[in-house]
PDB file of N, CA and C in Angstrom:
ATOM      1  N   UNK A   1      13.763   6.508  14.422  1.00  0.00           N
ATOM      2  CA  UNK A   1      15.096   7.070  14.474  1.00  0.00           C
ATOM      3  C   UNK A   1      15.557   7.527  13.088  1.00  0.00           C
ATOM      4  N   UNK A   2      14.983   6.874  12.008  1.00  0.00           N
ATOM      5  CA  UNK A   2      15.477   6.927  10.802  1.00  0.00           C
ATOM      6  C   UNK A   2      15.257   8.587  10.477  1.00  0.00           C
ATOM      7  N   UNK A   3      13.652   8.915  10.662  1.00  0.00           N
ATOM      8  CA  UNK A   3      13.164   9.798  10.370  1.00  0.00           C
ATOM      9  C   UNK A   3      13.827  11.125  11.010  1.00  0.00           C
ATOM     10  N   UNK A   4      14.303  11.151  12.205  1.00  0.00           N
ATOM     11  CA  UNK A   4      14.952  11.906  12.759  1.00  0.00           C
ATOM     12  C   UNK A   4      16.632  12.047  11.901  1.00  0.00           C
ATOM     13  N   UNK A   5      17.139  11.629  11.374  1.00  0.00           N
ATOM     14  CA  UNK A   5      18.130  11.024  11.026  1.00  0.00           C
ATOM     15  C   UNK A   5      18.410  12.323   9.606  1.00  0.00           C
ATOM     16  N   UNK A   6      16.882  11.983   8.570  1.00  0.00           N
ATOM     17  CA  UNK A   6      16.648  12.545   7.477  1.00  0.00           C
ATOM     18  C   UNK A   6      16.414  14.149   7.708  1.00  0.00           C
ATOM     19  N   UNK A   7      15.552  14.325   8.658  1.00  0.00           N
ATOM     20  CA  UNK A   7      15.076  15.588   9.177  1.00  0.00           C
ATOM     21  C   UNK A   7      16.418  16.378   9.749  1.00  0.00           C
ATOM     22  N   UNK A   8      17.577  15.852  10.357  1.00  0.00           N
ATOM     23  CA  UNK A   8      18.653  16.532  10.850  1.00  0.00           C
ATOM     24  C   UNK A   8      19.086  16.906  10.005  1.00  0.00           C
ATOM     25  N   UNK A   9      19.182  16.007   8.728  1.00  0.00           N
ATOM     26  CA  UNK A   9      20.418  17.059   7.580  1.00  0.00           C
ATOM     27  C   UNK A   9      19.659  18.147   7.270  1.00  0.00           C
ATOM     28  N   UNK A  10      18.747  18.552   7.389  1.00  0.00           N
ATOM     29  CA  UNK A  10      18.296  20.415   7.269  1.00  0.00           C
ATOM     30  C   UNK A  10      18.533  20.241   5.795  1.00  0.00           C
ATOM     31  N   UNK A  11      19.537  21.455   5.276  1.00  0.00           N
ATOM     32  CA  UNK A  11      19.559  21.857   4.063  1.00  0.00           C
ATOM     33  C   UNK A  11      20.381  20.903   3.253  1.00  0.00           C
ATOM     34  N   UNK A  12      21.110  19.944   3.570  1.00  0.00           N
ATOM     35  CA  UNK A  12      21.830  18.558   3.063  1.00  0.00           C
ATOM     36  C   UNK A  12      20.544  17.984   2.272  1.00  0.00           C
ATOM     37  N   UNK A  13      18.989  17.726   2.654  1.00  0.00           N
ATOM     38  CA  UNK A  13      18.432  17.075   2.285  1.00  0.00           C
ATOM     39  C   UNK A  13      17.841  17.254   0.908  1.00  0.00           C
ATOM     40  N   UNK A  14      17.967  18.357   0.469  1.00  0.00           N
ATOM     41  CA  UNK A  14      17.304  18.700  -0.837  1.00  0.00           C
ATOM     42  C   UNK A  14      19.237  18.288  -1.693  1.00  0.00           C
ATOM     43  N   UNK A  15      20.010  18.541  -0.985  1.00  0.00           N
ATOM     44  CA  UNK A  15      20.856  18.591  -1.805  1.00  0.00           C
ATOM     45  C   UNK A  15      21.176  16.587  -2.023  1.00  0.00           C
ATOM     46  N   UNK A  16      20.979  15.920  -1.269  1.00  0.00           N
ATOM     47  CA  UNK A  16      20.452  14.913  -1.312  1.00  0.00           C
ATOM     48  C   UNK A  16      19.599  14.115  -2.155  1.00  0.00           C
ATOM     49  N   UNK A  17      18.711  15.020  -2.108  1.00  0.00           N
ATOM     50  CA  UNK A  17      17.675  14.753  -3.399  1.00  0.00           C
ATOM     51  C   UNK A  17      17.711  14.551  -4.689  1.00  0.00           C
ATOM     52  N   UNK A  18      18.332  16.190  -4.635  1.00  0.00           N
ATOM     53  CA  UNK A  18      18.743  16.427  -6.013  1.00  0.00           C
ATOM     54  C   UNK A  18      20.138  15.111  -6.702  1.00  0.00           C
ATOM     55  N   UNK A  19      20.557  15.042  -5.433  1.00  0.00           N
ATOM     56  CA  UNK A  19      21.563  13.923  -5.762  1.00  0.00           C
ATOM     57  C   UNK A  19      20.934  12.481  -6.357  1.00  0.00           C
ATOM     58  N   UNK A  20      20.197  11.901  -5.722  1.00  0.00           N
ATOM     59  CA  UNK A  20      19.289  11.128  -5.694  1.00  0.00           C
ATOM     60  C   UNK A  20      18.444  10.714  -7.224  1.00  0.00           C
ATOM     61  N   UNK A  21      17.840  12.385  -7.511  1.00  0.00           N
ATOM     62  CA  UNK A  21      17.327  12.635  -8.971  1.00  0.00           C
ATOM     63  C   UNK A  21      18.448  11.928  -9.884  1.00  0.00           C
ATOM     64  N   UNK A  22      19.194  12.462 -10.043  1.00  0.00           N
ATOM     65  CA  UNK A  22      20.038  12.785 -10.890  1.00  0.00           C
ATOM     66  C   UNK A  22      20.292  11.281 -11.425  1.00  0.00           C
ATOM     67  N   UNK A  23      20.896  10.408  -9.823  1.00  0.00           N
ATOM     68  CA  UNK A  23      21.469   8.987 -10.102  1.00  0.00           C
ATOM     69  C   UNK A  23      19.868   8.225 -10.722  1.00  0.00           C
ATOM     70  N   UNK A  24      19.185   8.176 -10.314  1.00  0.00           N
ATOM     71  CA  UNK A  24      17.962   7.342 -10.904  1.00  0.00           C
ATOM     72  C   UNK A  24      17.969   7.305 -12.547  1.00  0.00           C
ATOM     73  N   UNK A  25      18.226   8.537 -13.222  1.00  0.00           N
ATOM     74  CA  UNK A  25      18.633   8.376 -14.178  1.00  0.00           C
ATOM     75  C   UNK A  25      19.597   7.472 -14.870  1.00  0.00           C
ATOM     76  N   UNK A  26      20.750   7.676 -14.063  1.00  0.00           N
ATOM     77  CA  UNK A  26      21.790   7.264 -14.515  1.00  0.00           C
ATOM     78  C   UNK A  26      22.085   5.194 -14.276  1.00  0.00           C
ATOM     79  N   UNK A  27      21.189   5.476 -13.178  1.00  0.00           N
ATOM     80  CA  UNK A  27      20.822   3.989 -13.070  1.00  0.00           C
ATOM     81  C   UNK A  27      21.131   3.116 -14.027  1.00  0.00           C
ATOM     82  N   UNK A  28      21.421   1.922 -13.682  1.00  0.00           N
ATOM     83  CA  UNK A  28      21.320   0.749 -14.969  1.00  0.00           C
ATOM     84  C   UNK A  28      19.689   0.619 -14.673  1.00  0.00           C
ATOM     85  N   UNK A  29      19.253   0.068 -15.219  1.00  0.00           N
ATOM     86  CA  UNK A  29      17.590  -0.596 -15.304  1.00  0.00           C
ATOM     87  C   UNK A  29      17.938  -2.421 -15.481  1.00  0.00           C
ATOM     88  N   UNK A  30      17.429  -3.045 -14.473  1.00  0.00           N
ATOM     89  CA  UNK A  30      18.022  -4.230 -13.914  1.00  0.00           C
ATOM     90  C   UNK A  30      16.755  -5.179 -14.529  1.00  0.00           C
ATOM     91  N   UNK A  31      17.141  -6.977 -14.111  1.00  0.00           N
ATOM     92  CA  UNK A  31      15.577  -7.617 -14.448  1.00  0.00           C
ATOM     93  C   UNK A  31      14.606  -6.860 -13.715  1.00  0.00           C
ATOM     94  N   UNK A  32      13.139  -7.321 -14.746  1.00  0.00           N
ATOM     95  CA  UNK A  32      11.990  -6.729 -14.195  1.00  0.00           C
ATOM     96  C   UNK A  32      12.031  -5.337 -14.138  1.00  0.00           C
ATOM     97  N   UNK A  33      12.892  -4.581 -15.030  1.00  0.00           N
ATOM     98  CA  UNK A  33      12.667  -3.327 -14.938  1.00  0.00           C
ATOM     99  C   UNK A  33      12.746  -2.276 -13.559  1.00  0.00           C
ATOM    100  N   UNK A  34      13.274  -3.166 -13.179  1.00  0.00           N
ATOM    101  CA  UNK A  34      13.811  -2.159 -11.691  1.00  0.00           C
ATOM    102  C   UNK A  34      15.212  -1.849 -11.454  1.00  0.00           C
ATOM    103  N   UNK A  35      15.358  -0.658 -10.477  1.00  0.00           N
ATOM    104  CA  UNK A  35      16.639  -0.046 -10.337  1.00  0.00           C
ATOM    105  C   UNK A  35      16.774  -0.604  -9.085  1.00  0.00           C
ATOM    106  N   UNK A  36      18.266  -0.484  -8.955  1.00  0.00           N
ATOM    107  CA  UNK A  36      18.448  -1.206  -7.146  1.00  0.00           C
ATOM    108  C   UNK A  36      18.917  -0.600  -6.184  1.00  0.00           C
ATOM    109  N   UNK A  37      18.983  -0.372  -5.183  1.00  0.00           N
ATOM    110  CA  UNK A  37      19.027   0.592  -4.416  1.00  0.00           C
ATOM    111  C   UNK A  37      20.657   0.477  -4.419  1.00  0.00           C
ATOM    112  N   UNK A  38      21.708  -0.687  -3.886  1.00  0.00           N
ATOM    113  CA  UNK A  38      22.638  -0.942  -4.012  1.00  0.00           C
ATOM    114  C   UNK A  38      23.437   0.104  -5.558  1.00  0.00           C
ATOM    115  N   UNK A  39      22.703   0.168  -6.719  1.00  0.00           N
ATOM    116  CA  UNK A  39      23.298   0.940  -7.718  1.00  0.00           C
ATOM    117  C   UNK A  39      23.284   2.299  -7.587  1.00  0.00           C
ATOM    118  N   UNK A  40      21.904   2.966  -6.865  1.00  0.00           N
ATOM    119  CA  UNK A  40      21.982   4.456  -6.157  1.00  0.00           C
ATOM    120  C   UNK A  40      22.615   4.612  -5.364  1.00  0.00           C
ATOM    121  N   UNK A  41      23.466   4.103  -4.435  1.00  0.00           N
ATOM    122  CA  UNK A  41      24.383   4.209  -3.349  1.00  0.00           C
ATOM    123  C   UNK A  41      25.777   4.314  -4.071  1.00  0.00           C
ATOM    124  N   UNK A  42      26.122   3.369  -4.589  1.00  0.00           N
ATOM    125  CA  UNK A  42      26.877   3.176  -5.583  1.00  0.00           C
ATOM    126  C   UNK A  42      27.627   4.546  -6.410  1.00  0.00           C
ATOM    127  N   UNK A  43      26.702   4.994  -6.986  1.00  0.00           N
ATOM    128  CA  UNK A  43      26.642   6.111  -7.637  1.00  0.00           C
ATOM    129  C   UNK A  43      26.840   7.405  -6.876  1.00  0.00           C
ATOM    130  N   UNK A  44      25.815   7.379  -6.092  1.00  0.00           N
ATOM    131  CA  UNK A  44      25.825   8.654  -5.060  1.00  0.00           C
ATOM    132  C   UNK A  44      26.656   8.808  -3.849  1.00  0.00           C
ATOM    133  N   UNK A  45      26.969   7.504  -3.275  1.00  0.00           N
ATOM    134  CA  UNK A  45      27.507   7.483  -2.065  1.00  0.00           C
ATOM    135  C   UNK A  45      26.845   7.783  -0.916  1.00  0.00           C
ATOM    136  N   UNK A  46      25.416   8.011  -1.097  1.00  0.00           N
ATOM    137  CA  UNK A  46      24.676   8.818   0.042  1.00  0.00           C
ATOM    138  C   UNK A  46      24.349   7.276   0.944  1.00  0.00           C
ATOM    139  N   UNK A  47      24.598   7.377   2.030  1.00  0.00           N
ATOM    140  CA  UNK A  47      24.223   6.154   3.024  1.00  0.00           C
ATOM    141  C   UNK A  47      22.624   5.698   2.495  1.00  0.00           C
ATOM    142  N   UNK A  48      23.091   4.021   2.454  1.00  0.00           N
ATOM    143  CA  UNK A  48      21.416   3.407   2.170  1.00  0.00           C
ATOM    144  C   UNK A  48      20.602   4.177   2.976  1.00  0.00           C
ATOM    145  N   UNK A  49      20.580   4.188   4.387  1.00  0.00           N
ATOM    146  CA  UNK A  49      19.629   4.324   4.511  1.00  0.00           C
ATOM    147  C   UNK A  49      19.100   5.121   4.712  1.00  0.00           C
ATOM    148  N   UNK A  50      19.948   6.270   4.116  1.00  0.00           N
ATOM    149  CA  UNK A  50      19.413   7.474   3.859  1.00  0.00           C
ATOM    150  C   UNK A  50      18.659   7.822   2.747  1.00  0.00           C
ATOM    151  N   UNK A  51      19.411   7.305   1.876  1.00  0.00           N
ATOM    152  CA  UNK A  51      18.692   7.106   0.330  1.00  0.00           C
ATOM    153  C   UNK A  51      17.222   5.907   0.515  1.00  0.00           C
ATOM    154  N   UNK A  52      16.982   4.980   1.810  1.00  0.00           N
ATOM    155  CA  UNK A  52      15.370   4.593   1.573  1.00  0.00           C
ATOM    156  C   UNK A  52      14.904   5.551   2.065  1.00  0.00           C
ATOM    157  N   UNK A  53      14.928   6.027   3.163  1.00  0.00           N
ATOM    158  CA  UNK A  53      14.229   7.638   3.633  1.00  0.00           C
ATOM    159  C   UNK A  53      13.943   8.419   2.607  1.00  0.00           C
ATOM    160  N   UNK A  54      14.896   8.731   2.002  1.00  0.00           N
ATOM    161  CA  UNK A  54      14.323   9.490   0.677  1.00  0.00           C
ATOM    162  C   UNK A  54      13.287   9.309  -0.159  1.00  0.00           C
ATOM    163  N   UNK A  55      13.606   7.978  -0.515  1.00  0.00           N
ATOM    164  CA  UNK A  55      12.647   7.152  -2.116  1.00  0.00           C
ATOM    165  C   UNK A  55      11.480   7.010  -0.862  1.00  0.00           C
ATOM    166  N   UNK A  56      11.035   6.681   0.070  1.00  0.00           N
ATOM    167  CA  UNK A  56       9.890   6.617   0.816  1.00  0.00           C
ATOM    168  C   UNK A  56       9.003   7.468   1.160  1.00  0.00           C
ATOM    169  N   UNK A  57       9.852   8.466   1.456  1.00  0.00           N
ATOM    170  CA  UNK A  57       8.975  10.007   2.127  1.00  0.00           C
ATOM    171  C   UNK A  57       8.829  11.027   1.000  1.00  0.00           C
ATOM    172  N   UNK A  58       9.588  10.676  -0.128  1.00  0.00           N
ATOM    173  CA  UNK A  58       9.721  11.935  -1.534  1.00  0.00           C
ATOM    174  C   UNK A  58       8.909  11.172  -3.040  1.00  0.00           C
ATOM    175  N   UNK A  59       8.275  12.182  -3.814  1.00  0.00           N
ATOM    176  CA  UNK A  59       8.227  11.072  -5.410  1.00  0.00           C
ATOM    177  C   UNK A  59       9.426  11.190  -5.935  1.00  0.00           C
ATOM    178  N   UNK A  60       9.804  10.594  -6.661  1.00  0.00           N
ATOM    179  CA  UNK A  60      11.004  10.728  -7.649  1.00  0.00           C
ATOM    180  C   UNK A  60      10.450  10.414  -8.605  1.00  0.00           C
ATOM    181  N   UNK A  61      10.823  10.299 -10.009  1.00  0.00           N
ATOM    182  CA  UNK A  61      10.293  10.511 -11.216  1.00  0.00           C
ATOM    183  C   UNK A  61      11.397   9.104 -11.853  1.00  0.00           C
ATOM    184  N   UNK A  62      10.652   8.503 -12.219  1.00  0.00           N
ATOM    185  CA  UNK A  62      11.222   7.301 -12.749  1.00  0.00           C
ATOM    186  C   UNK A  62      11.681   7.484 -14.594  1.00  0.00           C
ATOM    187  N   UNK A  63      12.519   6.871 -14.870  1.00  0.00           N
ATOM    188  CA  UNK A  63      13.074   6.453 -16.129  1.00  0.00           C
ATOM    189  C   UNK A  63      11.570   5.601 -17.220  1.00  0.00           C
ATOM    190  N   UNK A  64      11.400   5.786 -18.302  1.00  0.00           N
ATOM    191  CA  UNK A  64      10.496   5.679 -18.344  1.00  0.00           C
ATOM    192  C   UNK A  64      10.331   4.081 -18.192  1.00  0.00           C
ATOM    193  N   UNK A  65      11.556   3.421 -18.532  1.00  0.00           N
ATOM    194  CA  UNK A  65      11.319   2.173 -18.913  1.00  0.00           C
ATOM    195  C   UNK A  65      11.628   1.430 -17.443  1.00  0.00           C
ATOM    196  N   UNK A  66      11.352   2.035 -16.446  1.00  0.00           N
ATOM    197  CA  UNK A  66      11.679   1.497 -14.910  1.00  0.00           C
ATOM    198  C   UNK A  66      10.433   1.353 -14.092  1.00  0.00           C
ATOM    199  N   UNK A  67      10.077   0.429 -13.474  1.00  0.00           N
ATOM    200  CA  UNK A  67       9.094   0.146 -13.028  1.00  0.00           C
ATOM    201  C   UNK A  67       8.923   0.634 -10.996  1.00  0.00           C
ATOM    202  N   UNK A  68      10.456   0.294 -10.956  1.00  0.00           N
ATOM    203  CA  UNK A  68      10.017   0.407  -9.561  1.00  0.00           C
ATOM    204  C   UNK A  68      11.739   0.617  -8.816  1.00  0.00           C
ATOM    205  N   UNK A  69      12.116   1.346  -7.803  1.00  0.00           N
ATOM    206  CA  UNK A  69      12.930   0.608  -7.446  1.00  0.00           C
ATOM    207  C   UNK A  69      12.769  -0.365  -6.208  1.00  0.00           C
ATOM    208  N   UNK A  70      13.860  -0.725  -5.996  1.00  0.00           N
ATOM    209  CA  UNK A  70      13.640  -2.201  -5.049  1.00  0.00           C
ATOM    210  C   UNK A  70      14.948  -2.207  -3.825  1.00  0.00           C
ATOM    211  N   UNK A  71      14.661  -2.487  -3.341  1.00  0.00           N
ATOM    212  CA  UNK A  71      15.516  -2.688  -1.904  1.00  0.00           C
ATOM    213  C   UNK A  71      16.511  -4.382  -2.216  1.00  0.00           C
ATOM    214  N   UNK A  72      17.359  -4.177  -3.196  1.00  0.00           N
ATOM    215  CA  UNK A  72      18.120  -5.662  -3.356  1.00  0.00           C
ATOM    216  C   UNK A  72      19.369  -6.197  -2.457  1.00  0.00           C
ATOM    217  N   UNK A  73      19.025  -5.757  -0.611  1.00  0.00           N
ATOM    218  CA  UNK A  73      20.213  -6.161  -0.118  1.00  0.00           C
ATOM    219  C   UNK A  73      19.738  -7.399   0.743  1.00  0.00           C
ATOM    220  N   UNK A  74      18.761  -7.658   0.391  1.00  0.00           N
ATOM    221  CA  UNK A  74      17.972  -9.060   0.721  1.00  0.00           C
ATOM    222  C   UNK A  74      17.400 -10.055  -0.250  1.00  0.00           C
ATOM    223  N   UNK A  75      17.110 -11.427   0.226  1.00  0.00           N
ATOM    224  CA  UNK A  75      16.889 -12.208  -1.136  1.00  0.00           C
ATOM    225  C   UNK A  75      15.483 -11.821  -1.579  1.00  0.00           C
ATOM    226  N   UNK A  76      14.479 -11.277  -0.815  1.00  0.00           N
ATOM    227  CA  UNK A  76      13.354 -10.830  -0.956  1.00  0.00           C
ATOM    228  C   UNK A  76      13.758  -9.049  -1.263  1.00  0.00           C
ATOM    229  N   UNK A  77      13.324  -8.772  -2.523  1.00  0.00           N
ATOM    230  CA  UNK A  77      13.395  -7.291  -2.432  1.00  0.00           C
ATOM    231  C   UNK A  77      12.158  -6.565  -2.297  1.00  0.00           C
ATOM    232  N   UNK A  78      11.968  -5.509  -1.492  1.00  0.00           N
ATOM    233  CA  UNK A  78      10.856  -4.898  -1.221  1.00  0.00           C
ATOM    234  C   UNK A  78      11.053  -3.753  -1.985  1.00  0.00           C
ATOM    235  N   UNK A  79      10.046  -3.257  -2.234  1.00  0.00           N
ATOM    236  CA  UNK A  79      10.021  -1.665  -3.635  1.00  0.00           C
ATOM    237  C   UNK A  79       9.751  -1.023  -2.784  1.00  0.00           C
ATOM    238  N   UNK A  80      10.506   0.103  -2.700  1.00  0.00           N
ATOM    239  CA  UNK A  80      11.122   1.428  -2.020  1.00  0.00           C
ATOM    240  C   UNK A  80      10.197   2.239  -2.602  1.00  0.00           C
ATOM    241  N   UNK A  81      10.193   2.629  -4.308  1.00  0.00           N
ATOM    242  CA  UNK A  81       9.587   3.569  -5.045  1.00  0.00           C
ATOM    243  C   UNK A  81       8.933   3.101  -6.098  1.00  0.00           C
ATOM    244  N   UNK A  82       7.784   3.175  -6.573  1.00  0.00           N
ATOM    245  CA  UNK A  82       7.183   2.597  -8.070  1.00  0.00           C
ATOM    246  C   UNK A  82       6.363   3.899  -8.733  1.00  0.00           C
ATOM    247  N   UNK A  83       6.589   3.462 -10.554  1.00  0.00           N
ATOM    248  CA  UNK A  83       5.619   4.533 -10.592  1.00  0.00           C
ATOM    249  C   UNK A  83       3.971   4.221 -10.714  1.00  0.00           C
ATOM    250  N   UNK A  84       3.477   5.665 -10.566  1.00  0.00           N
ATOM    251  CA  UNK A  84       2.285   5.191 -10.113  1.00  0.00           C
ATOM    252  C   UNK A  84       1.166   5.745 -11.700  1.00  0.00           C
ATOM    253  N   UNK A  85       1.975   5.990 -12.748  1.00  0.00           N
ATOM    254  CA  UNK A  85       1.203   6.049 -14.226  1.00  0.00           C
ATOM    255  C   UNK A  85       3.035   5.784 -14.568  1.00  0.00           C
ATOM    256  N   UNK A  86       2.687   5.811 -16.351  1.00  0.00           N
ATOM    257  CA  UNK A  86       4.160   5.806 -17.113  1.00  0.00           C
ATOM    258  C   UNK A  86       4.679   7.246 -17.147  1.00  0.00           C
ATOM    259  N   UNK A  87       6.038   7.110 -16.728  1.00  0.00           N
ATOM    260  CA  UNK A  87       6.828   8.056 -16.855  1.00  0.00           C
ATOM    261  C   UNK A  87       7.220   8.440 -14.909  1.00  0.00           C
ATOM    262  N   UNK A  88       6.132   7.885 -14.684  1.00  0.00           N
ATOM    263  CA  UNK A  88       6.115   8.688 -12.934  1.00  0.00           C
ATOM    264  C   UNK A  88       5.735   9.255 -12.276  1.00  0.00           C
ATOM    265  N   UNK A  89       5.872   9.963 -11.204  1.00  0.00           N
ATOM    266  CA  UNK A  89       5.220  11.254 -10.495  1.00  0.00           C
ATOM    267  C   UNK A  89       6.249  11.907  -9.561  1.00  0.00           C
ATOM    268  N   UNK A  90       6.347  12.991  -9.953  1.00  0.00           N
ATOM    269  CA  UNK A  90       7.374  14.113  -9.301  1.00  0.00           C
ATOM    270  C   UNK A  90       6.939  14.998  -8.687  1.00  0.00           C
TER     271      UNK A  90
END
């Protein structure tokens, strides 16, 4: 359902993205070098779970000093996005 969800916003979704980009930056960088999903929402306002659809199905390009982000609305956080060399993959 999710996927259907992401796929409906049509042309919303890049603008989404770009939204998305932007906040990762702006991110705080938390323990362990991760960003939290709770702080991209935060920032962007874009519904969680729209914003994991995103970080799941898209690369985003990480901060350099950020390792991963993480799903922190549970006591277990699961990583949404990591990079996969330094700096990232876009």
């Amino acid at each position: 359902m999710e996927n259907n969800r992401v796929e409906s916003l049509g042309n919303n979704q890049e603008n989404f993205k770009k939204a998305l980009d932007s906040a990762i930056t702006k991110a705080p960088i938390r323990s362990g070098n991760r960003i939290y999903l709770t702080d991209l929402w935060i920032i962007t306002s874009i519904p969680e779970e729209i914003i994991v659809e995103l970080l799941t199905t898209n690369n985003f390009r990480l901060p350099e000093e950020a390792v991963a982000i993480v799903d922190d609305r549970r006591k277990h956080k699961r990583v949404l996005c990591e990079t996969s060399h330094q700096g990232g993959d876009k």
